[in-house]
Protein backbone atom coordinates (compact mmCIF):
# COMPACT_ATOMS: atom_id res chain seq x y z
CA UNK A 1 -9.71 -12.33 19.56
CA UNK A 2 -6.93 -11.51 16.94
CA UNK A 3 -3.80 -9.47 18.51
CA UNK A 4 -3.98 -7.59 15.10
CA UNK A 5 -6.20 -5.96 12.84
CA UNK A 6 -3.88 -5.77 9.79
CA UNK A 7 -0.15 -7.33 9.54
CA UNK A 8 1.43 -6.46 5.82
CA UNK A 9 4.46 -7.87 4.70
CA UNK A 10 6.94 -6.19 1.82
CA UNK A 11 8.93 -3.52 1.41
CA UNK A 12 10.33 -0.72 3.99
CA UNK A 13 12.81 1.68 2.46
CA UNK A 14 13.99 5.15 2.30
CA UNK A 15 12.31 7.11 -0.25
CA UNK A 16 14.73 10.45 -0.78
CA UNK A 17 12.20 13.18 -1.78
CA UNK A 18 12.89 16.33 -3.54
CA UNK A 19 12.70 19.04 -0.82
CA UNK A 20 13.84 22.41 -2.41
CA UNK A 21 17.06 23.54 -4.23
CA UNK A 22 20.69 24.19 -2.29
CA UNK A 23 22.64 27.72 -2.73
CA UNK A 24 25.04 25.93 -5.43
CA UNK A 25 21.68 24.83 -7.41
CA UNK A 26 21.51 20.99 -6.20
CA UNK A 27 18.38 19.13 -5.85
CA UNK A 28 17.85 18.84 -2.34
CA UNK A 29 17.00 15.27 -1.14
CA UNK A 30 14.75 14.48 2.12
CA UNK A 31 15.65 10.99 3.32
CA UNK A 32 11.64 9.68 4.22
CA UNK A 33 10.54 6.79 5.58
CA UNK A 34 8.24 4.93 3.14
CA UNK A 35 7.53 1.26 1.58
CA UNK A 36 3.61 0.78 0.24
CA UNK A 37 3.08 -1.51 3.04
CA UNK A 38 4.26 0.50 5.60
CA UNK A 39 2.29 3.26 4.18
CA UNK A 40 -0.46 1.46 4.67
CA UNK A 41 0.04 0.17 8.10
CA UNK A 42 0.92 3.66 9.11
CA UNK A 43 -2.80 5.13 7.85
CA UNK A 44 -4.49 2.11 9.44
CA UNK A 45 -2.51 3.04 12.74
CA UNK A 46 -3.80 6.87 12.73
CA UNK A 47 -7.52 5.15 12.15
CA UNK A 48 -6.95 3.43 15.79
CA UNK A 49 -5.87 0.12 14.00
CA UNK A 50 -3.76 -2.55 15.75
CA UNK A 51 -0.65 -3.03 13.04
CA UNK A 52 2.44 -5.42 12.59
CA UNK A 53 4.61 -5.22 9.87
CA UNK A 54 7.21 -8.12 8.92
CA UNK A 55 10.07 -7.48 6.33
CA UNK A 56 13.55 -6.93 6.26
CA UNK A 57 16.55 -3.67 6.64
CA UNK A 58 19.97 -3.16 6.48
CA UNK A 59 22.35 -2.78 9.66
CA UNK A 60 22.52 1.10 8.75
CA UNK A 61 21.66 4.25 8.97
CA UNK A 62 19.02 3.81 7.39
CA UNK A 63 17.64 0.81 8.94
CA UNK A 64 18.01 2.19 12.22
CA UNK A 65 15.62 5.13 10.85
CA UNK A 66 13.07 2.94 9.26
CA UNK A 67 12.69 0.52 12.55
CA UNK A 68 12.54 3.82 14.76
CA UNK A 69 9.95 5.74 12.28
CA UNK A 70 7.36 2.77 12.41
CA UNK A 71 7.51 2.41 15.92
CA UNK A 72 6.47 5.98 16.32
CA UNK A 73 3.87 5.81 14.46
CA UNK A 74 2.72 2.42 16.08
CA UNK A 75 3.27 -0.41 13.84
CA UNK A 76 4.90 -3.04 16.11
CA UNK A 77 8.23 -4.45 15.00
CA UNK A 78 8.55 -7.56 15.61
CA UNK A 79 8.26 -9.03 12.54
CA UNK A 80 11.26 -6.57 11.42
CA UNK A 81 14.24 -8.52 10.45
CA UNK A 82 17.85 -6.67 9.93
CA UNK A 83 20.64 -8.27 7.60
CA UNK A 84 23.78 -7.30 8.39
CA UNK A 85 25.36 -8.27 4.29
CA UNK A 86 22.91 -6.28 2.40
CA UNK A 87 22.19 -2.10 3.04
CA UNK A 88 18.40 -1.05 3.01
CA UNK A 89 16.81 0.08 -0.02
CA UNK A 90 16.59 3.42 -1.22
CA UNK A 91 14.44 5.10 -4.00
CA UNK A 92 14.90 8.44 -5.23
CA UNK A 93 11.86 10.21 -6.52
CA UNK A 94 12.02 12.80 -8.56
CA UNK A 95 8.49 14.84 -8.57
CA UNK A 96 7.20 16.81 -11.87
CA UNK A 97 4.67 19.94 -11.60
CA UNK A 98 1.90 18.19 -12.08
CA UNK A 99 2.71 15.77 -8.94
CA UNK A 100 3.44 12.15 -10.78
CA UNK A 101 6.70 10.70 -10.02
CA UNK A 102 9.42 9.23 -11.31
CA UNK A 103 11.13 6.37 -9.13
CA UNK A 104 15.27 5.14 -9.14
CA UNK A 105 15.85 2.64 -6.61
CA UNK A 106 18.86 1.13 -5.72
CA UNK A 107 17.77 -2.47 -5.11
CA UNK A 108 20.38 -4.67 -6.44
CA UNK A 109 19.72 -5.93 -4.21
CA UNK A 110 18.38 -4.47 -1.17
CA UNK A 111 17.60 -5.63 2.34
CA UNK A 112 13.59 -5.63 1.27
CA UNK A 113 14.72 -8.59 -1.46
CA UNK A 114 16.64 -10.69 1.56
CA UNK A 115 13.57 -11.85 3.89
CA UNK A 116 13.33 -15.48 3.62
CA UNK A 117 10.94 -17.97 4.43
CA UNK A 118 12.45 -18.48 8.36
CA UNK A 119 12.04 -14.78 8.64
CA UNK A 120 8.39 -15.39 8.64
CA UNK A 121 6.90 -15.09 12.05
CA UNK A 122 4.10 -17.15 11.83
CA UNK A 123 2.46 -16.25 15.52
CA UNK A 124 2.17 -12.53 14.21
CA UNK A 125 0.73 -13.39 11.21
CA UNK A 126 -2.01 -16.21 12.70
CA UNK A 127 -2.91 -13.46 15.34
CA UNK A 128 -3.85 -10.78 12.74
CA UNK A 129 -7.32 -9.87 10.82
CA UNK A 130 -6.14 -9.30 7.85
CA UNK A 131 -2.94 -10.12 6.00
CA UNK A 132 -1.63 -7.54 3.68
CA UNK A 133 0.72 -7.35 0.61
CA UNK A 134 1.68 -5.95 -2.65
CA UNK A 135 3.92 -7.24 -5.61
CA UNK A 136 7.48 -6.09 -4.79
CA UNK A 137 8.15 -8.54 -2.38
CA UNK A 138 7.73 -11.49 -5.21
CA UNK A 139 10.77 -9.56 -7.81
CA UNK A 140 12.60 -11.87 -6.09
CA UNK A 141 12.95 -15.54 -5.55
CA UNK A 142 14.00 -15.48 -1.72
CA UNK A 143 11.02 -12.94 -0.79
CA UNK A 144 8.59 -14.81 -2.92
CA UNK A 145 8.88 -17.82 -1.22
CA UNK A 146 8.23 -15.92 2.29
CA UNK A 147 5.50 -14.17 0.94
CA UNK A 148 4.00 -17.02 -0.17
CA UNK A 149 4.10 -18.39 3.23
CA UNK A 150 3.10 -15.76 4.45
CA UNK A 151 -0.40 -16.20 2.64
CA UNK A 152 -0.53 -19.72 3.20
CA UNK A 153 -0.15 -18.95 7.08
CA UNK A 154 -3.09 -15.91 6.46
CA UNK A 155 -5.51 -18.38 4.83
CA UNK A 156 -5.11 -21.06 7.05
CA UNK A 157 -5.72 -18.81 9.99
CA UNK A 158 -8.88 -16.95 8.14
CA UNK A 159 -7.31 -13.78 7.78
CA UNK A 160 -8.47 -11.79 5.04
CA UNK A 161 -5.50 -10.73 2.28
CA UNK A 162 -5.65 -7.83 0.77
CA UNK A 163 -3.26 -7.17 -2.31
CA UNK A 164 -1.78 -4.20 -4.21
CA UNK A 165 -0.12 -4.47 -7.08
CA UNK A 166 1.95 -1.42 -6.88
CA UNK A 167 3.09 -1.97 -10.18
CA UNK A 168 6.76 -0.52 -10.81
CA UNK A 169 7.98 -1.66 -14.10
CA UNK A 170 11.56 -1.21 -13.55
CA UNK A 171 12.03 -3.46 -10.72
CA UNK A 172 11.08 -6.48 -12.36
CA UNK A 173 13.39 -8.67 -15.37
CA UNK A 174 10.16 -8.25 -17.53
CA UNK A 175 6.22 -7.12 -17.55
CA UNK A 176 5.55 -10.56 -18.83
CA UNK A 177 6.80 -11.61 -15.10
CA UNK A 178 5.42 -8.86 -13.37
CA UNK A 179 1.93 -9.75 -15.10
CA UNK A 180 2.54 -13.61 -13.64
CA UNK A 181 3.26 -12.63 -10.07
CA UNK A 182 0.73 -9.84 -10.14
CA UNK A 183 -2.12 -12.51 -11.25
CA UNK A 184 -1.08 -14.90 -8.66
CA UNK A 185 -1.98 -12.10 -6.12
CA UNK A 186 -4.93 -11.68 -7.90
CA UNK A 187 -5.89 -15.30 -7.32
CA UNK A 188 -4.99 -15.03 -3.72
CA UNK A 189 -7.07 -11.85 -2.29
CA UNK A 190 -10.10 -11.16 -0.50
CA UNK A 191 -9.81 -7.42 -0.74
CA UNK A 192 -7.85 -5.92 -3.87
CA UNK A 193 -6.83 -2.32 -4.27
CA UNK A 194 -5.38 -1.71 -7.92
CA UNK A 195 -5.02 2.22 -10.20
CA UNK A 196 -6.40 3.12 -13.61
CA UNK A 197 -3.66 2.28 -15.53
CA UNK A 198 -2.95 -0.97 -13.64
CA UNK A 199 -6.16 -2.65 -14.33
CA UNK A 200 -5.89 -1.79 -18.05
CA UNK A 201 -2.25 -2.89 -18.21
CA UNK A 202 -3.37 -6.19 -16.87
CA UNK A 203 -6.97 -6.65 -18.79
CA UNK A 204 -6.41 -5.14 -22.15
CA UNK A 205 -9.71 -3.24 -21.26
CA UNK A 206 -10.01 0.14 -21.91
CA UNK A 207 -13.66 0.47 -19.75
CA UNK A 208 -13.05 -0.08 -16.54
CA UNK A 209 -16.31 -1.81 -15.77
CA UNK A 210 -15.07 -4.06 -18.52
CA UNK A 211 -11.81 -4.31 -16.83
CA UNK A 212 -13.18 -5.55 -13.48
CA UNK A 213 -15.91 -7.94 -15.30
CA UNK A 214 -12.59 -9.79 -17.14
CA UNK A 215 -10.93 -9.96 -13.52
CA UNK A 216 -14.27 -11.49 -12.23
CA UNK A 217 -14.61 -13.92 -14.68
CA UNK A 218 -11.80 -14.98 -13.70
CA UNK A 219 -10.40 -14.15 -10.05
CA UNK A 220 -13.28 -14.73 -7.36
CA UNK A 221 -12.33 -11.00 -5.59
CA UNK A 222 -15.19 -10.04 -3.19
CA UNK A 223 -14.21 -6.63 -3.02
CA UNK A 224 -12.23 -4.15 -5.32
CA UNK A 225 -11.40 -0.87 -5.15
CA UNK A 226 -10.23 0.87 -8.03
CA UNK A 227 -8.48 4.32 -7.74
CA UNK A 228 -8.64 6.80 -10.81
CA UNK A 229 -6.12 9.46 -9.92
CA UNK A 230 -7.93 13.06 -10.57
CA UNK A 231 -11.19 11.49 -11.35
CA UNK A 232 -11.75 9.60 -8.07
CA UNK A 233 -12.21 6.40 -7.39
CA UNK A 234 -14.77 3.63 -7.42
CA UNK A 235 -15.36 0.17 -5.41
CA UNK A 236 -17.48 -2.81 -6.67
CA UNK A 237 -18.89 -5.67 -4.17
CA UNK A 238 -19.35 -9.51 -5.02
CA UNK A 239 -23.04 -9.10 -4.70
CA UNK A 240 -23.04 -6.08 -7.60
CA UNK A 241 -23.24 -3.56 -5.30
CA UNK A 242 -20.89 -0.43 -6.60
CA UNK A 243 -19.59 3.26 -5.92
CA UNK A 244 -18.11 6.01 -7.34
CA UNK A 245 -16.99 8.97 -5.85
CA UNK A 246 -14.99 12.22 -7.26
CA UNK A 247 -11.64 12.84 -6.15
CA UNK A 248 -11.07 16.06 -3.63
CA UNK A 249 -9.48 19.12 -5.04
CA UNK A 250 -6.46 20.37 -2.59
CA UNK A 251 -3.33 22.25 -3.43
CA UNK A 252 -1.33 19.18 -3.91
CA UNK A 253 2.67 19.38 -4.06
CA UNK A 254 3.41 15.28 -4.77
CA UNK A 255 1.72 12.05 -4.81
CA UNK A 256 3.75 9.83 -2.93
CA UNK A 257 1.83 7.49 -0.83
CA UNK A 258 -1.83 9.04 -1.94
CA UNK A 259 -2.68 5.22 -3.17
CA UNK A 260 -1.10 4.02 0.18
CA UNK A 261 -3.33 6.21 2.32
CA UNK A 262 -6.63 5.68 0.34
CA UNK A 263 -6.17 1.84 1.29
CA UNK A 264 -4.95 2.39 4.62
CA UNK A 265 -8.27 4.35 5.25
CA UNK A 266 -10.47 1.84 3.26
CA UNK A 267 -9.15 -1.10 4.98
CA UNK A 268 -9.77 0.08 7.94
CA UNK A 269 -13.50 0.80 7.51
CA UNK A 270 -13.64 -2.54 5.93
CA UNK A 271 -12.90 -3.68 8.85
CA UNK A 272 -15.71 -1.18 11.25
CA UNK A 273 -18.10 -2.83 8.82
CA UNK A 274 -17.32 -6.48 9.90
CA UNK A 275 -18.31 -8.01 6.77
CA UNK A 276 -16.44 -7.67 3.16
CA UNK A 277 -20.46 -8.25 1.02
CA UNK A 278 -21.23 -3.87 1.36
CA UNK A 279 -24.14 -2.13 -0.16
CA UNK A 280 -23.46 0.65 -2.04
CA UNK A 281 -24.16 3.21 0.47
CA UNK A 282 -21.41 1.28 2.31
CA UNK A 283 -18.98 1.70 -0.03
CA UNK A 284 -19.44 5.02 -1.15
CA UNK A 285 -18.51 6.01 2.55
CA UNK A 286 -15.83 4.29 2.46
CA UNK A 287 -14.64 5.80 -0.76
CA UNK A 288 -15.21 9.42 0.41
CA UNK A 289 -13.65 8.98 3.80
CA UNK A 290 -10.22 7.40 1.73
CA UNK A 291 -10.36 9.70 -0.72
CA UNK A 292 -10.18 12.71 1.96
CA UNK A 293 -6.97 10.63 3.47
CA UNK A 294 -5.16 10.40 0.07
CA UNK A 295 -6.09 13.99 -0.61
CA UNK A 296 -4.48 15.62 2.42
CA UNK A 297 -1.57 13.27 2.23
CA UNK A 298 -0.92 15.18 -1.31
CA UNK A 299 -0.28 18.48 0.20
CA UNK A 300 2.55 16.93 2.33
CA UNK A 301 6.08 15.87 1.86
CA UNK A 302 6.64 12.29 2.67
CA UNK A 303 3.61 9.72 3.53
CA UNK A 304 4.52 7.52 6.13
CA UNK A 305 5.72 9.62 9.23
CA UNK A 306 2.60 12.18 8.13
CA UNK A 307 -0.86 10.18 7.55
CA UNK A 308 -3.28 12.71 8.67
CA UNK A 309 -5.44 12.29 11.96
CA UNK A 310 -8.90 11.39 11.48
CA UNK A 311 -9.85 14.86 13.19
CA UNK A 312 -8.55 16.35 9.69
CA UNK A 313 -10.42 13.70 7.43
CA UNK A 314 -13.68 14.29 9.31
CA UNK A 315 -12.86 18.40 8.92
CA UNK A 316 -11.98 17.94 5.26
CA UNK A 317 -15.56 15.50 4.37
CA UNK A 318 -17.10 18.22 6.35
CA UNK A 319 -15.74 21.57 4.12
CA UNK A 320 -16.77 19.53 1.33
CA UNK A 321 -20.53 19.30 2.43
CA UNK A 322 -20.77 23.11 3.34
């Protein structure tokens, strides 16, 4: 018996949110826990999941925040390293009416970029079923090589990885990299979760059928799942099988975390199912019970400290049927 059902490794910052407008006119910002990893640990959590999460803070403020606000929501900490040179990273995210977002992070570097290969905790990561990651923890050289570890240690120990790309084009030195690291992900995942514009980026296909063929032909991925922003999302097994679903309309005031929360909530009933080959009744479950998550998470500030409870899923995929 594993200790863990998922263990993710990568970043854990402090994403400052727009949250209304002061007397003198300001912008003011909402200091929120986030980090796509995290975000996804924290759904899995609300699901009943057992989560870890290993990466690395600052000996701040903010640190101190980030270490508390996972514990509350139940990821254990163990694997949560603090480096008393470097401060924790912070984003700022600015949010425009129709909900996309515009990142600045100040990462130069940050505590997320520090974790090095003897931070790994190999234990954590051999006692887990499946091993979680995205691309930020490869921009740079120090975190690569633990994350790299990291999925040596996973594989080894017959975890399933799971990837997301996360693509966010200003922290790396150049797309031509980001496309490198990204691929190597690619070539390392049981379970990949990757957006419209991501899969295109990296194909050069416009049809997104095409676009996971040319991944196929080249990655052996059993299972993707491919969000589409306001037109849904979709989900394709090794065997052929495949899924599409529409997205659910809500009042929605930001997008941070939505692709966090959809993942959290698929991995999670990848992981009821006991098996990664689905049948396409399978995964169009799957895909309407994530896409409820990342809809309600839309209508809130913040992701991480505010995944919704699987009472409010089930109450949501019920409205929907009425």
């Amino acid at each position: 018996m594993k200790q863990y059902d998922i263990c993710a490794l990568g970043e854990l910052l402090i994403d400052f949110t727009e949250n209304g407008v002061s007397p003198q006119g300001n912008p003011v910002m909402e200091a929120n826990p986030g980090g796509a990893p995290c975000n996804v640990l924290a759904m899995a959590s609300k699901l009943g999941c057992r989560t870890a999460f290993i990466g690395k803070v600052g000996d701040d403020i903010f640190g101190r925040q980030l270490r508390k606000a996972i514990r509350d929501v139940g990821i254990d900490d163990t694997g949560l390293v603090t480096d008393r040179d470097v401060n924790t990273t912070l984003a700022f995210v600015h949010t425009g009416a129709d909900g996309e977002r515009e990142f600045s992070f100040y990462r130069k570097p940050g505590a997320d970029m520090m974790l090095s290969e003897e931070d790994v905790p190999e234990q954590l990561i051999e006692n887990c079923k499946i091993f979680h990651f995205g691309s930020l923890s490869m921009t740079s050289e120090r975190c690569e090589k633990a994350t790299k570890k990291a999925i040596e240690i996973a594989k080894k120990s017959g975890a399933i990885v799971s990837f997301d790309p996360n693509l966010r084009e200003n922290l790396w030195d150049s797309l031509d990299t980001a496309k490198e690291k990204i691929r190597y992900g690619l070539s390392k995942c049981d379970i990949l979760k990757i957006s419209d514009n991501e899969i295109q980026w990296l194909t050069g296909e416009e049809d997104f059928d095409a676009a996971v063929n040319a991944l196929r032909q080249e990655f052996d991925i059993p299972l993707i799942f491919l969000t589409l922003g306001k037109d849904g999302s979709r989900a394709y097994s090794l065997s052929g099988c495949y899924a599409e679903e529409p997205v659910i309309e809500a009042n929605s005031i930001e997008k941070t975390g939505a692709g966090d929360t959809f993942f959290g909530c698929a991995l999670a009933r990848v992981l009821a199912c006991k098996k990664l080959d689905l049948s396409s009744s399978e995964l169009s479950e799957i895909l309407k019970f994530a896409n409820a998550g990342a809809t309600i998470i839309t209508t809130r500030k913040g992701a991480l400290k505010v995944m919704p409870e699987l009472s409010e899923i089930i109450s949501l995929l019920g409205d929907c049927k009425s």
